[in-house]
Protein backbone atom coordinates (compact mmCIF):
# COMPACT_ATOMS: atom_id res chain seq x y z
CA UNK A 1 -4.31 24.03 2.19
CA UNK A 2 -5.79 21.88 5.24
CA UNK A 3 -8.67 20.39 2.12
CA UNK A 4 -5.60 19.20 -0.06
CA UNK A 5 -4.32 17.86 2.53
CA UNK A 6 -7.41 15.99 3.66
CA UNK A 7 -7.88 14.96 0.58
CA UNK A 8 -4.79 13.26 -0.13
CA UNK A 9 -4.82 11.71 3.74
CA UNK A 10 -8.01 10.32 2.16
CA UNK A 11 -6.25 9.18 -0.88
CA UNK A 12 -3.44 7.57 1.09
CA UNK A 13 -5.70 5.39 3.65
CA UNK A 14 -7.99 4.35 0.89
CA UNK A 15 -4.44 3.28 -1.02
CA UNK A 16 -3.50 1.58 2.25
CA UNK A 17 -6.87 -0.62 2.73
CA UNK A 18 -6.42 -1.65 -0.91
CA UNK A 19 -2.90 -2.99 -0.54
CA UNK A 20 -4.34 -5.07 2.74
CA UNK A 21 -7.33 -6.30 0.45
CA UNK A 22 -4.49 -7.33 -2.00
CA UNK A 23 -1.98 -8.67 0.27
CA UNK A 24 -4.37 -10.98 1.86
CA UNK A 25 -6.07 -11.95 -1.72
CA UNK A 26 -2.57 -13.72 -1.68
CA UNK A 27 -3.40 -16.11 1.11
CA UNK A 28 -6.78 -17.34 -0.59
CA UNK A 29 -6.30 -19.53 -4.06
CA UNK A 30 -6.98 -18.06 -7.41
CA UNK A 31 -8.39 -14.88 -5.71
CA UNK A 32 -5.86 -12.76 -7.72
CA UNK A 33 -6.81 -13.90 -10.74
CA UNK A 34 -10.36 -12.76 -10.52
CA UNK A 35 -11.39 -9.22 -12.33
CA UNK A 36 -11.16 -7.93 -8.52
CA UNK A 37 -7.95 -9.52 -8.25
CA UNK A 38 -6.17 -8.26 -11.56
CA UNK A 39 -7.72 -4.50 -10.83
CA UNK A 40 -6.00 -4.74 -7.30
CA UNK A 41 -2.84 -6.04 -8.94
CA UNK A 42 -2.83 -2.97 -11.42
CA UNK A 43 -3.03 -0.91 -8.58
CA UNK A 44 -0.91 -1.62 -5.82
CA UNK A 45 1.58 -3.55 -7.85
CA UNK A 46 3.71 -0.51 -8.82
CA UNK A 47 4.05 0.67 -5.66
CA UNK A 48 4.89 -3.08 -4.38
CA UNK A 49 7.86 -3.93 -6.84
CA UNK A 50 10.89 -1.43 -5.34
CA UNK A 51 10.32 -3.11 -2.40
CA UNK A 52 10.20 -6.44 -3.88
CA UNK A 53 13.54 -5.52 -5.45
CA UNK A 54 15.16 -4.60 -2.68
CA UNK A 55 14.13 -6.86 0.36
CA UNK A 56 14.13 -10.51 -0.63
CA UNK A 57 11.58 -13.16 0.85
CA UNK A 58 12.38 -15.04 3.85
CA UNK A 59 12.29 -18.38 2.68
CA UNK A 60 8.59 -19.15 1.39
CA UNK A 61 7.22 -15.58 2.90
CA UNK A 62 7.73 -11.93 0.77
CA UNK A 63 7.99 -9.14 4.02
CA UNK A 64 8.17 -6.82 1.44
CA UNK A 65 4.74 -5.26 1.70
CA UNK A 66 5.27 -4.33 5.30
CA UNK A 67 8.12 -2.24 5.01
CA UNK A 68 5.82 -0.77 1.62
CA UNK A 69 2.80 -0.27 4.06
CA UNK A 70 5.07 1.14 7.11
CA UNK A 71 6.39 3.26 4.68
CA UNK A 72 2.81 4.74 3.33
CA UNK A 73 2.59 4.88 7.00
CA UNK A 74 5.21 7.10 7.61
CA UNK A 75 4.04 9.18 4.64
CA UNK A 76 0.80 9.55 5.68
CA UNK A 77 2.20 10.72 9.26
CA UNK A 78 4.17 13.18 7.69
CA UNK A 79 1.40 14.75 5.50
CA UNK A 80 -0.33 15.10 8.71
CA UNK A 81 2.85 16.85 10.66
CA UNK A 82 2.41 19.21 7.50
CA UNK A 83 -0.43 20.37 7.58
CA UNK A 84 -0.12 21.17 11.99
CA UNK A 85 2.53 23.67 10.50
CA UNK A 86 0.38 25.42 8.56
């Protein structure tokens, strides 16, 4: 049980480094429309869009990816409380 569960911790902080590559590809011009950028977009994009939905920018800045990346963090807190019960 405690190797699945490594294993997905894994899963989840590599997730969470490519959402911070991605958000910050924002900030630099063009950058998402590279091959790097489009792959990224793929990616993270599914997991971005509820939030986008559901917490609208203030003015010319989209908070939405915090509350996504606070909530992977709160995932990958409770995956760990998990596996200290077993």
């Amino acid at each position: 049980m405690d190797l699945i569960i490594d294993i997905i911790a894994k899963l989840f902080t590599l997730y969470f480094y490519l959402l911070i590559i991605y958000i910050f590809m924002s900030w630099v011009p063009n950058a998402r429309e590279t091959q790097l950028g489009q792959m990224l977009a793929n990616i993270c994009e599914p997991y971005l869009e509820p939030f986008r939905r559901f917490i609208p920018p203030l003015g010319f800045v989209d908070i939405s990816p915090i509350f996504a990346l606070i909530v992977l963090q709160l995932a990958m807190h409770g995956l760990q409380t998990i596996k200290f019960w077993f």
